[in-house]
Protein backbone atom coordinates (compact mmCIF):
# COMPACT_ATOMS: atom_id res chain seq x y z
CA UNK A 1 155.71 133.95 -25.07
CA UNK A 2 156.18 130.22 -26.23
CA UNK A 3 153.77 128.35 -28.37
CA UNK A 4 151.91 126.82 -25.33
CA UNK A 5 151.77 130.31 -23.93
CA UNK A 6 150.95 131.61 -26.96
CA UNK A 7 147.60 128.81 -27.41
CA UNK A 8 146.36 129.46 -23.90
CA UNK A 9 146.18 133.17 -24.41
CA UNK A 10 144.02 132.86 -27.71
CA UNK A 11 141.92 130.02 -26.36
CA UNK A 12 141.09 131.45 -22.97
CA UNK A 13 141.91 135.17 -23.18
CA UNK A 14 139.25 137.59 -22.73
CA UNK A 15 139.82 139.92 -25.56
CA UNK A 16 139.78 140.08 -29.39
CA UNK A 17 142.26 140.10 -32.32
CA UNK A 18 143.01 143.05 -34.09
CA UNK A 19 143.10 143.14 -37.69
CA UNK A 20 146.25 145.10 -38.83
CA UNK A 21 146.65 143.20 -42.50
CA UNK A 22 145.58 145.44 -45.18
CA UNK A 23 147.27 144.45 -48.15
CA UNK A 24 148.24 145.80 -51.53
CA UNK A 25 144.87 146.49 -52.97
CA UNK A 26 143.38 147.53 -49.63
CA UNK A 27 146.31 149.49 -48.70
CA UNK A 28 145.19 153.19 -50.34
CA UNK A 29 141.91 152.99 -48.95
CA UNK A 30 143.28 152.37 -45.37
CA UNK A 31 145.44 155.04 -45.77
CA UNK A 32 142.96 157.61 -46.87
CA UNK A 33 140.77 156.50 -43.73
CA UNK A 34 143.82 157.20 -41.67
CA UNK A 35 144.07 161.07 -43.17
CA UNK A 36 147.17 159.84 -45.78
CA UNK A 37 145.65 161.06 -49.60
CA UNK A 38 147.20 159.32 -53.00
CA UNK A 39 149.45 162.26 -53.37
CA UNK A 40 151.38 161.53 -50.32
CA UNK A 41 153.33 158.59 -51.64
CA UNK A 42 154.38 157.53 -55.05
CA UNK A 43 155.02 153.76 -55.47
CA UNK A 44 154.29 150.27 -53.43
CA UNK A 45 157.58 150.78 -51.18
CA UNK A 46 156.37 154.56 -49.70
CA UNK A 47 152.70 153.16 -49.58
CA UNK A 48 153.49 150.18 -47.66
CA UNK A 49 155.94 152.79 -45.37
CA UNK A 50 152.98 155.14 -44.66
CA UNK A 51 151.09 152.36 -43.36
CA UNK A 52 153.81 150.29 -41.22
CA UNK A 53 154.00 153.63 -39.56
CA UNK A 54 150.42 153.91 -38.55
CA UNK A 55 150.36 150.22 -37.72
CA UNK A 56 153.67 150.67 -35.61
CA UNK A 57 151.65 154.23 -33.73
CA UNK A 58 148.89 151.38 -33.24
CA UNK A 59 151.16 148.62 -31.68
CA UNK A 60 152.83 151.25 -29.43
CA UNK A 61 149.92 152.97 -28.10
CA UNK A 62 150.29 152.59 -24.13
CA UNK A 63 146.29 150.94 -24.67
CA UNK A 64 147.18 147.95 -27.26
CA UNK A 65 149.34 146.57 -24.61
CA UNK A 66 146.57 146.78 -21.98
CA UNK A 67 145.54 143.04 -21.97
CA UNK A 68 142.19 144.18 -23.82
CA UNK A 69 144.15 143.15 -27.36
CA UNK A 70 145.04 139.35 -27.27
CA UNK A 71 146.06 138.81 -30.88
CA UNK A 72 146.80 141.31 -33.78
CA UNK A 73 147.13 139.71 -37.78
CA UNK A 74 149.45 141.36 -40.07
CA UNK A 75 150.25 141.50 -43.69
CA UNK A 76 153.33 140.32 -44.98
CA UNK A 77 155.45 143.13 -45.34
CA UNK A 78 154.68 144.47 -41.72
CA UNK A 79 156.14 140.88 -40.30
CA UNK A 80 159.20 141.52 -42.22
CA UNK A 81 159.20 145.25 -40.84
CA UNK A 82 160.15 146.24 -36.88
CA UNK A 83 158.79 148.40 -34.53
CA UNK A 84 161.12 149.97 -31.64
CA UNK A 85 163.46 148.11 -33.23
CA UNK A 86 162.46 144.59 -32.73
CA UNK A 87 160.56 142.40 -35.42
CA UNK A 88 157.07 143.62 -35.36
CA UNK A 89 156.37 139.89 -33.84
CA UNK A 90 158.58 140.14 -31.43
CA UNK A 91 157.45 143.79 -30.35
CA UNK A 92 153.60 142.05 -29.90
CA UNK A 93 154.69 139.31 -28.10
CA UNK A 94 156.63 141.88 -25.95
CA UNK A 95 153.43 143.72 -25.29
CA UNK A 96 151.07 140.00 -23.94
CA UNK A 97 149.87 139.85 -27.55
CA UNK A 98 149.94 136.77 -30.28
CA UNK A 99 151.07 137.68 -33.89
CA UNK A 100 149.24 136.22 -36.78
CA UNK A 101 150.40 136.70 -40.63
CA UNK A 102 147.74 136.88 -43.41
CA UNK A 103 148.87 134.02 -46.21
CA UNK A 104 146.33 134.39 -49.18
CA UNK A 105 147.22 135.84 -52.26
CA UNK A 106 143.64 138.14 -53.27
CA UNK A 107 140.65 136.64 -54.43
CA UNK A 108 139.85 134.38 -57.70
CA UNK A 109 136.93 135.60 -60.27
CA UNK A 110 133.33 135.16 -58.53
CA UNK A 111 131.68 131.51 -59.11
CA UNK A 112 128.51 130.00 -57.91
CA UNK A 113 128.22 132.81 -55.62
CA UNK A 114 131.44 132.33 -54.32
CA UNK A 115 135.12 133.73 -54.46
CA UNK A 116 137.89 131.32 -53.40
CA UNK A 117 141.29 131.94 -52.78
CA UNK A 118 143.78 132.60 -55.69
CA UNK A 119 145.94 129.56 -55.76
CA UNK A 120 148.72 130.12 -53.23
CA UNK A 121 151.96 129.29 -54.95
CA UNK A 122 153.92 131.84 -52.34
CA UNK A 123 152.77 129.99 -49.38
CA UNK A 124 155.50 127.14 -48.78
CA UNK A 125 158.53 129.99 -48.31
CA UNK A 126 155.53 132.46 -46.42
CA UNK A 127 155.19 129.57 -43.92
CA UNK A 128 158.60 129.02 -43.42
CA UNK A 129 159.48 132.64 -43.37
CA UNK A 130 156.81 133.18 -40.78
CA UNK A 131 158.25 130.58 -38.80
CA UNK A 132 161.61 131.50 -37.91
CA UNK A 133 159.96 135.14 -36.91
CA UNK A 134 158.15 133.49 -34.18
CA UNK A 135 154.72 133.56 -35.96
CA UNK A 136 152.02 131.69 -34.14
CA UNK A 137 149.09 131.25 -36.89
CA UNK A 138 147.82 132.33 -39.75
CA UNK A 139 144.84 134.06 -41.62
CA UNK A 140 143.31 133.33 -45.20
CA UNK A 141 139.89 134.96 -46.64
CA UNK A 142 137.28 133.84 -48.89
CA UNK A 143 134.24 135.22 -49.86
CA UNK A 144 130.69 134.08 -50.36
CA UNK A 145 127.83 136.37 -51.81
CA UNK A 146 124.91 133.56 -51.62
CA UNK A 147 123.44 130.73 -50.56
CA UNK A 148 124.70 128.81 -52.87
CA UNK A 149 125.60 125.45 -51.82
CA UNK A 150 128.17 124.42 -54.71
CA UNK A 151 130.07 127.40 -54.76
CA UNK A 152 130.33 127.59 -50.34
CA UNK A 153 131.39 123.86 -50.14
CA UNK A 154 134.26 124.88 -52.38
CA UNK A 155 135.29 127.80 -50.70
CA UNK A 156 135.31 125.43 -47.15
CA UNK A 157 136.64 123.02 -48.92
CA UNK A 158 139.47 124.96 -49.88
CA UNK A 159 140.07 126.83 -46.21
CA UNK A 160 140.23 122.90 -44.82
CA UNK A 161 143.18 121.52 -47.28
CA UNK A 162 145.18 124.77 -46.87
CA UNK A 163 144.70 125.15 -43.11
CA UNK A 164 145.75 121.62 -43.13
CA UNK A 165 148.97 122.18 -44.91
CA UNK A 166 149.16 125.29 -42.47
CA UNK A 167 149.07 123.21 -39.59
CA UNK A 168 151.71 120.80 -41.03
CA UNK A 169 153.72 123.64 -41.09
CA UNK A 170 153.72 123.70 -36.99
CA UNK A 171 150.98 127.16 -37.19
CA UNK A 172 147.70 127.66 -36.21
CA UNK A 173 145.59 127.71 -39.02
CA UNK A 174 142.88 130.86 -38.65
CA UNK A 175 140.01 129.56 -41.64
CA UNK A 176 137.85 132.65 -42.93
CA UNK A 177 134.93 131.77 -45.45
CA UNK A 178 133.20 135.82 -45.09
CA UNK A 179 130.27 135.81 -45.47
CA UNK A 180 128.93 138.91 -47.38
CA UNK A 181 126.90 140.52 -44.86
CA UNK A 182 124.90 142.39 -48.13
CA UNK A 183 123.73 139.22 -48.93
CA UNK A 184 119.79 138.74 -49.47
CA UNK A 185 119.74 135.18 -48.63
CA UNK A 186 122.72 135.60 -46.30
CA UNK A 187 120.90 133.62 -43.32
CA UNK A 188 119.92 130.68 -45.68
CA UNK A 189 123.28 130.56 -46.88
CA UNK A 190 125.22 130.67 -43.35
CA UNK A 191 123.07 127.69 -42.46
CA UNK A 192 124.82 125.78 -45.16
CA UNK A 193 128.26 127.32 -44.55
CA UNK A 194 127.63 126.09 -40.41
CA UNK A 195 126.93 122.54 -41.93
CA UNK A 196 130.21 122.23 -44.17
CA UNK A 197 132.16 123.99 -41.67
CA UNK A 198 130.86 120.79 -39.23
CA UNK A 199 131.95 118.33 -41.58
CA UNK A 200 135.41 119.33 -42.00
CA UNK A 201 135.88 119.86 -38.24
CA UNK A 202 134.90 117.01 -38.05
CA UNK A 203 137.19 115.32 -40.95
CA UNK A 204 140.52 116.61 -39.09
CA UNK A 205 142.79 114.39 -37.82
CA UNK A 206 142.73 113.53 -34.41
CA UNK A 207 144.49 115.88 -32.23
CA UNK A 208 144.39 119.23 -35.01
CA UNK A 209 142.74 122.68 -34.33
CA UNK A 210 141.72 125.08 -36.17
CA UNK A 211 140.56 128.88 -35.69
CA UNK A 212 137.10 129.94 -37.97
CA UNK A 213 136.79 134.09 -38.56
CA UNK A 214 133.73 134.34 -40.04
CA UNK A 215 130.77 136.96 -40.09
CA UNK A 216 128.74 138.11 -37.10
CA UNK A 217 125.31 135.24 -38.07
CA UNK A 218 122.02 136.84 -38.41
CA UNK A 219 121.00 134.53 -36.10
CA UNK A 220 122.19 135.10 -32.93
CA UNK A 221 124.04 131.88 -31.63
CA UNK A 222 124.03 130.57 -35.07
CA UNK A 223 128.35 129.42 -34.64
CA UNK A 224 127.60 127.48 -31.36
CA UNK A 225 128.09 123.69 -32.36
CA UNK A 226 131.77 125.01 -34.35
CA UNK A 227 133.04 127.30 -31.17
CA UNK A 228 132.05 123.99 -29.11
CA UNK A 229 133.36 121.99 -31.10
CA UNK A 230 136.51 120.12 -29.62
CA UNK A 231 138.90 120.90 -32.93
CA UNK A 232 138.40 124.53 -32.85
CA UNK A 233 140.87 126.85 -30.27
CA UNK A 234 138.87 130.08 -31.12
CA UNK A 235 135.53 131.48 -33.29
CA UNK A 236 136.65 135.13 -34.27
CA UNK A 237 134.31 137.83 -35.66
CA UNK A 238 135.04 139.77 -38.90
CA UNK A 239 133.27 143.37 -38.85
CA UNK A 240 132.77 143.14 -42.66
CA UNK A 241 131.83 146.43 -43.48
CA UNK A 242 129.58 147.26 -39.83
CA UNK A 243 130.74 150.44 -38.19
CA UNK A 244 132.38 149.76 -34.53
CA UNK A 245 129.11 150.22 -32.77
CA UNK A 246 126.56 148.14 -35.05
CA UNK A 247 129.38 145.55 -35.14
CA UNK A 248 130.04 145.44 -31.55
CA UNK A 249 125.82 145.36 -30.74
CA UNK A 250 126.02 142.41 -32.80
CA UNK A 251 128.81 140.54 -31.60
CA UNK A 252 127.87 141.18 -27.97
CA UNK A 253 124.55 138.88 -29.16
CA UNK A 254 127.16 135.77 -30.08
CA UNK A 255 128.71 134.17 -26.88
CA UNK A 256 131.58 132.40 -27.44
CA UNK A 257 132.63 134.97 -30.76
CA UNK A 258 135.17 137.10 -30.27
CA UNK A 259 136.18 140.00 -32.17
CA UNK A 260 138.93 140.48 -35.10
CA UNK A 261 137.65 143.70 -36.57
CA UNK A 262 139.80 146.01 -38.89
CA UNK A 263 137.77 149.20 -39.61
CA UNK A 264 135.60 148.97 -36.49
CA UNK A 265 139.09 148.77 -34.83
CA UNK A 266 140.63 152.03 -36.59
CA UNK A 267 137.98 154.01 -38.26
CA UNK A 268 138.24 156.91 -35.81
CA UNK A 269 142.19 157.25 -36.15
CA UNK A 270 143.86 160.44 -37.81
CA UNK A 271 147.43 160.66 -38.92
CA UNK A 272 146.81 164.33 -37.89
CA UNK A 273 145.75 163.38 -34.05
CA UNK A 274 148.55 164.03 -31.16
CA UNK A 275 149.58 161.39 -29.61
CA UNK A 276 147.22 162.09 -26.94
CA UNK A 277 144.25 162.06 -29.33
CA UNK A 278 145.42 159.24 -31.12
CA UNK A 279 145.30 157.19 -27.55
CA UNK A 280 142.19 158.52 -26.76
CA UNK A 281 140.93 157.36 -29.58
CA UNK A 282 141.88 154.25 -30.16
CA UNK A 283 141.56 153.33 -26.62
CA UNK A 284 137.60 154.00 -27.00
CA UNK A 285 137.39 151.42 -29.65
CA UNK A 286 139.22 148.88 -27.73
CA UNK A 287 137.16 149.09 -24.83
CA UNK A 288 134.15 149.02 -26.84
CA UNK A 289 135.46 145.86 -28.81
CA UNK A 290 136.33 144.10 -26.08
CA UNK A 291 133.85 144.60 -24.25
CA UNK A 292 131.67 142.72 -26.99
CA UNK A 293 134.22 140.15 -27.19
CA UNK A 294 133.42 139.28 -23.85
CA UNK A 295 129.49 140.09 -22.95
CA UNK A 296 127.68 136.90 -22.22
């Protein structure tokens, strides 16, 4: 797939994005989901090995290439890695499906009800790197615990002027200000984050898109006026902490949103399933997934 190939199939596709980018610090936790305990590696190299092989038993499951699975992110060190011998890009854009690489570098110390990015002082060499693999966009996180308006224009702030440098890079920038969905005064607060996500839509230059992931609203609809807006190619859905079925019931309620889930896309996968289980399996959750992604 080319880039214009590449941008139809995210703007128009009817599926979701699959979240394969566990990094460092989520890494053990994915793997103990997945069946793999501490004591089964020692050290970042076989940690990141254990789960390039369940990501790899993901990508080549006869069901992720069924159409159903339009986009898939990845961490860094899965880009650099291959699967059936091919650059794991190149393997997804083998199977119909766009590769995305996660950019940010963890999460800075909590402020006004906020966490921004760290400041991204690998990204100029990550963009490039991701480049000349065949990389179509990107993926950065934020996080906001409360309706606080100072501390969410920040963290939108922030997506904007990196997405923009993203962008001038020749990727698609994919901007995610989470939303924690244990918030108390989460709805309050996602009526503010809607209103500075508007403005900097609307402050891109002429001609730029952007992709927003951002947490299924607690009101229904609530993303509208950003997935219609012209700047945006796609508004993808985070499961942030829903199991598959409470995430997909709420998705299904948000037209236009589409899902990029992570544990609601792997939480019933065993490193101990045969393959046949492991298909099973995973194929369930696709279905189910999609079929939110598209309802409405």
């Amino acid at each position: 797939m080319n880039t214009q190939e590449m941008t139809a199939k995210i703007a128009t596709g009817e599926g979701f994005i699959a979240a394969l980018d566990q990094s460092g610090g989520s890494t053990p936790k994915a793997l103990r989901g997945y069946g793999v305990e501490d004591g089964e590696w020692s050290g970042d190299d076989e940690m990141f090995a254990q789960i390039h092989n369940m990501r790899a038993r993901v990508i080549t499951s006869p069901c992720f290439s069924s159409g159903k699975v339009i986009g898939a992110i990845l961490f860094e060190k899965t880009m650099d890695g291959q699967v059936d011998g091919k650059s794991t890009a190149d393997a997804l854009k083998a199977r119909g499906i766009v590769p995305f690489i996660k950019v940010d570098q963890g999460l800075a110390d909590e402020e006004n009800g906020a966490q921004m990015m760290k400041p991204l002082d690998k990204l100029p060499a990550l963009l490039e790197k991701s480049v000349g693999y065949g990389m179509f966009g990107t993926k950065m996180r934020s996080v906001i615990k409360s309706a606080n308006a100072q501390g969410i224009a920040a963290v939108v702030a922030q997506q904007f002027e990196v997405g923009n440098q993203i962008a001038d890079a020749g990727l698609m920038p994919m901007l995610e200000p989470e939303f924690d969905i244990t918030a108390d005064d989460r709805e309050a607060g996602e009526d503010i984050l809607l209103a500075e996500i508007m403005k900097g839509l609307d402050a891109l230059p002429e001609g730029r898109k952007v992709m927003l992931k951002l947490s299924i609203p607690v009101k229904p609809g609530h993303y509208t006026p950003a997935i219609e807006h012209p700047n945006v190619l796609r508004v993808v859905a985070l499961s942030g902490g829903y199991s598959t079925d409470d995430a997909c019931d709420c998705l299904a309620k948000n037209p236009g949103m589409i899902a990029s889930f992570s544990r609601g896309l792997l939480q019933d996968l065993r490193k101990t399933q045969s393959d046949g289980e492991f298909d099973d399996a995973l194929s369930r959750a696709i279905d189910k997934i999609q079929a939110a992604s598209v309802a409405g």
